[in-house]
N, C-alpha and C. Protein backbone atom coordinates (compact mmCIF):
# COMPACT_ATOMS: atom_id res chain seq x y z
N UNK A 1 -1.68 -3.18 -3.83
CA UNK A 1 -1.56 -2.19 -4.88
C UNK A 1 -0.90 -2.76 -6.12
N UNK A 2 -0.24 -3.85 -5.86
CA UNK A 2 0.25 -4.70 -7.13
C UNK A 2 -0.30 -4.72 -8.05
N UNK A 3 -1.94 -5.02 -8.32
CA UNK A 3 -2.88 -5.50 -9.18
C UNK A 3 -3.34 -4.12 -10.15
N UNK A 4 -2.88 -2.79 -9.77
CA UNK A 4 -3.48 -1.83 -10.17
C UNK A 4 -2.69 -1.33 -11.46
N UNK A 5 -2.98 -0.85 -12.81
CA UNK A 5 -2.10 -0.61 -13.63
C UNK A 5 -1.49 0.82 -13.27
N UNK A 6 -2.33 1.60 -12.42
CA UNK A 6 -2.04 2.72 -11.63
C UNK A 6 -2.15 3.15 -10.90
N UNK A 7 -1.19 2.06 -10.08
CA UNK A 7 -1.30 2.46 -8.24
C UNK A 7 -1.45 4.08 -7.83
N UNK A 8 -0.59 4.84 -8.42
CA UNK A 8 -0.82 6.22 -8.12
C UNK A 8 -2.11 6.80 -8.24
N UNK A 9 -2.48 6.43 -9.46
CA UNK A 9 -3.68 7.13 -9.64
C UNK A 9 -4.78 7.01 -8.92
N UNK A 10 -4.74 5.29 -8.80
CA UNK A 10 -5.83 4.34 -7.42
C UNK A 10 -5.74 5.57 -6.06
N UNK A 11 -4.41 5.37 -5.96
CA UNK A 11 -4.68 6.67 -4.44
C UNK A 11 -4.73 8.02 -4.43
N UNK A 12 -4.45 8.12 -5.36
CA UNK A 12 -5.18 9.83 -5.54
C UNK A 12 -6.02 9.66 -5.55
N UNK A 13 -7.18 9.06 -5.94
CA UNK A 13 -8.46 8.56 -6.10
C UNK A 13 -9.26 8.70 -4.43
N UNK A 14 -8.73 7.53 -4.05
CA UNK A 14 -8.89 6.81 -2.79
C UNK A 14 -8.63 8.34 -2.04
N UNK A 15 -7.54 8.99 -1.71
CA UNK A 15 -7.36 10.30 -1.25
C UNK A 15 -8.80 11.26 -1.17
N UNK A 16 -9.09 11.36 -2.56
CA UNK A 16 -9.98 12.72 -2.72
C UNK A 16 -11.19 12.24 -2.40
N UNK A 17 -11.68 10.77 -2.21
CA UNK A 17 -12.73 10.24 -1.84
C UNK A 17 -13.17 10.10 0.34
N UNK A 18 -11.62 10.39 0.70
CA UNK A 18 -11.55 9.93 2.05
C UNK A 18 -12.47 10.63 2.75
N UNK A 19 -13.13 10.64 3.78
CA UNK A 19 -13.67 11.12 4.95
C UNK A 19 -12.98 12.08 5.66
N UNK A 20 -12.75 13.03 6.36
CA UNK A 20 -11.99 13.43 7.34
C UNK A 20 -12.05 11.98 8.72
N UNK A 21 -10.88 12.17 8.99
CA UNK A 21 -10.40 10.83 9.99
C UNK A 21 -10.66 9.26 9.46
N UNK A 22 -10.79 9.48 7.87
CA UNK A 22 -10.79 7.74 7.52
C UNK A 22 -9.21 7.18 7.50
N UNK A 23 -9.42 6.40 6.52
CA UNK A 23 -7.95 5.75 6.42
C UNK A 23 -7.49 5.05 5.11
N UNK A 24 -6.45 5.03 4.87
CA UNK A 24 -6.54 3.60 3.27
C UNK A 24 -5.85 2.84 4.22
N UNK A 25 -5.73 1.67 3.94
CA UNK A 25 -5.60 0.26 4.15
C UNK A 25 -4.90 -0.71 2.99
N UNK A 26 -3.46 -0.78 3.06
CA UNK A 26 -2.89 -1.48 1.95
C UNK A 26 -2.00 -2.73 2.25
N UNK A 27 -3.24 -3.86 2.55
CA UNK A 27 -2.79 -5.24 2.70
C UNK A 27 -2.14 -5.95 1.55
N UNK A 28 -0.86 -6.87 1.78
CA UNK A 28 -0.07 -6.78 0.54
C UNK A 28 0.90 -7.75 0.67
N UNK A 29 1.65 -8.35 -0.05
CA UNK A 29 2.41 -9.70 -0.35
C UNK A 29 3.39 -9.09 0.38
N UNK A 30 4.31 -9.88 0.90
CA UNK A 30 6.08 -8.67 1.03
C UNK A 30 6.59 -9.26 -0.18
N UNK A 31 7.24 -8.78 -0.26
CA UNK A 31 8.56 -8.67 -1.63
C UNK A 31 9.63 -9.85 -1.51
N UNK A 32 9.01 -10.87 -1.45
CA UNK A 32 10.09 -11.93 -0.96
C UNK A 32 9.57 -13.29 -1.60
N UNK A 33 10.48 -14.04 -2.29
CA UNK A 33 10.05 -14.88 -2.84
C UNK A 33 8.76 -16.59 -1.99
N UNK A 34 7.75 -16.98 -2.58
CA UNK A 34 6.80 -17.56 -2.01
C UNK A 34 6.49 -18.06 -2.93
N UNK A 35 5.54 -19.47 -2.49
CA UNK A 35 5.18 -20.50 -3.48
C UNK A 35 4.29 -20.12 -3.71
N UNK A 36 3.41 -18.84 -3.14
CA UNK A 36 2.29 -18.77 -3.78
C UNK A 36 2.14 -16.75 -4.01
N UNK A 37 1.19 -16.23 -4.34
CA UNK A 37 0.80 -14.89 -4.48
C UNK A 37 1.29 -14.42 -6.17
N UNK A 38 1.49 -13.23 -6.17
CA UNK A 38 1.84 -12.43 -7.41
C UNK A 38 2.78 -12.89 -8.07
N UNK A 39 3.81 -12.62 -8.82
CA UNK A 39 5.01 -12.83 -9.22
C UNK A 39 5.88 -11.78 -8.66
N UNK A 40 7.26 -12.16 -8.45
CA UNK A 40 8.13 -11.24 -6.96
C UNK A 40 8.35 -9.74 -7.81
N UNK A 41 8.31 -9.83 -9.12
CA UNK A 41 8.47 -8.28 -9.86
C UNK A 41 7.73 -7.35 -9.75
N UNK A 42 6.19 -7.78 -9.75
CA UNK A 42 5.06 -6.87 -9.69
C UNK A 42 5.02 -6.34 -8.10
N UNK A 43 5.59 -6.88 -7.24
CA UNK A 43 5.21 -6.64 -5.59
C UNK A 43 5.70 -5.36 -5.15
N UNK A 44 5.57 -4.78 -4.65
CA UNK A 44 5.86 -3.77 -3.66
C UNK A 44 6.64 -3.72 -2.25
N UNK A 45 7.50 -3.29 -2.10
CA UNK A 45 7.88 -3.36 -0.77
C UNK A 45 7.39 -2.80 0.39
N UNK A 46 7.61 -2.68 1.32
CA UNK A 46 6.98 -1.79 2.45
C UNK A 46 7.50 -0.57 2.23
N UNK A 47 8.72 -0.26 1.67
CA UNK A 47 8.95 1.35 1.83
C UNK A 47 8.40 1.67 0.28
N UNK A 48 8.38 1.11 -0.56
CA UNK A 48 7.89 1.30 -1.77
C UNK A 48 6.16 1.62 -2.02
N UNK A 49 5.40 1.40 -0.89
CA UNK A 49 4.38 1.39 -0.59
C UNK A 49 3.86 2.38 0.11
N UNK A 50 5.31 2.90 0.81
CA UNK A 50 4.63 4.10 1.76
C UNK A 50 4.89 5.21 0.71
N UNK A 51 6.18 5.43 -0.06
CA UNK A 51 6.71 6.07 -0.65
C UNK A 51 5.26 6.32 -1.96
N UNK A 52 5.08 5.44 -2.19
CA UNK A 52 3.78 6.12 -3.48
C UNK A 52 2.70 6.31 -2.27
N UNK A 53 2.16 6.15 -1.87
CA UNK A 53 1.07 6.01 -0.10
C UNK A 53 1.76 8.28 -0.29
N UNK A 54 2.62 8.02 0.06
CA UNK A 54 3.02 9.79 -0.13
C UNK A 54 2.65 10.82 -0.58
N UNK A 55 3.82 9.23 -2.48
CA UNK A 55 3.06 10.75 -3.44
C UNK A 55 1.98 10.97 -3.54
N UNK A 56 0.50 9.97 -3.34
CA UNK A 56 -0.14 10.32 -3.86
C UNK A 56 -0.98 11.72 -2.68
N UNK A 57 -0.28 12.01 -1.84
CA UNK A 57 -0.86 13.10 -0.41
C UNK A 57 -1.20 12.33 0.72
N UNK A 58 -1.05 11.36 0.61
CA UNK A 58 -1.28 10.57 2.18
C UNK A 58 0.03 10.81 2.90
N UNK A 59 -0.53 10.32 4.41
CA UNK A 59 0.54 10.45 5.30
C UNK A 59 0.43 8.96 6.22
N UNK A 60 1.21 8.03 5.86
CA UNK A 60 1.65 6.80 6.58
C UNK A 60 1.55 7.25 7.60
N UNK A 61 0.45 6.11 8.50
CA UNK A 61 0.96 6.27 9.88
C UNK A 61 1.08 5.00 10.43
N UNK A 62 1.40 3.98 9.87
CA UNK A 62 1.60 2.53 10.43
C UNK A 62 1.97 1.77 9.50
N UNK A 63 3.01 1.06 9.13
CA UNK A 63 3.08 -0.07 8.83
C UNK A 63 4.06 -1.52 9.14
N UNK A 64 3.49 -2.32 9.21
CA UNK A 64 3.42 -3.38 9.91
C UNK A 64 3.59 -4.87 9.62
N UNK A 65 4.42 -5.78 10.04
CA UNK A 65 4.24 -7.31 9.21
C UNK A 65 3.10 -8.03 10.12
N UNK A 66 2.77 -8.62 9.05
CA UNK A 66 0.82 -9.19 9.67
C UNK A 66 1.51 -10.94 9.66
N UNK A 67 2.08 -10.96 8.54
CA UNK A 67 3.01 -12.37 9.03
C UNK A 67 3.82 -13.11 8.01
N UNK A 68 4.81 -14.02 8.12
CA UNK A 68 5.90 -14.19 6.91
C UNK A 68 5.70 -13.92 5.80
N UNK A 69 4.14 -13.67 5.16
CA UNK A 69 4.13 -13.24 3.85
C UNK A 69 3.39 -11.39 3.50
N UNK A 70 2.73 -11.52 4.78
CA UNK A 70 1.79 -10.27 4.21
C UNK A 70 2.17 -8.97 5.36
N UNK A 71 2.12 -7.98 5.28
CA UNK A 71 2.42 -6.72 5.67
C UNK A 71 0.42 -5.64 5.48
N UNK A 72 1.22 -5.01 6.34
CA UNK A 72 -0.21 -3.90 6.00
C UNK A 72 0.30 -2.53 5.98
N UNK A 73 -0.16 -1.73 5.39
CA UNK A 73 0.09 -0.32 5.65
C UNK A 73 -1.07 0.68 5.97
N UNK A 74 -1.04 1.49 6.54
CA UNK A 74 -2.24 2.42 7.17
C UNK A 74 -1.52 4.09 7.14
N UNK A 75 -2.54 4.78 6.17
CA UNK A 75 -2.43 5.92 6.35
C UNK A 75 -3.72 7.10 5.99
N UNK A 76 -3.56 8.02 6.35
CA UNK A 76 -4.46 8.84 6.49
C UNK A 76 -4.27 10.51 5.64
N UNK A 77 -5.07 11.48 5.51
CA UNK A 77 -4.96 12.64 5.03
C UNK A 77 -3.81 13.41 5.74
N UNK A 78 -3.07 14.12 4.77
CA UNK A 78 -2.27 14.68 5.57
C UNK A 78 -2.98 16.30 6.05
């Protein structure tokens, strides 16, 4: 969600488009400095991720470290 000038808006989007029983899917840098990916300002954290994942009406139901650099988050309609 880093890349978006409006992450919020992206998932409200993504929201009103969902399926009943789909999902969003928000694979993502962690927030920790690395020789490679985004720059560490633009990143998102995992709770920072669920927390807009929220506002925009979703309801987190997983998230997860995929491995020292990347995390995933999974959530669905509330």
């Amino acid at each position: 969600m880093h890349d978006f000038q409006d992450s919020l808006k992206v998932l409200e989007h993504a929201r009103e488009m969902l399926a009943p029983g789909g999902k969003v899917v928000n694979l993502d840098w962690k927030k920790i400095p690395t020789e490679m990916g985004p720059p560490l300002e633009i990143r998102l954290s995992e709770e920072d991720a669920t927390a807009l994942m929220e506002r925009a009406g979703l309801r987190v139901v997983e998230t997860k470290d995929l491995s020292e650099n990347f995390y995933i988050t999974i959530a669905v309609l509330k």
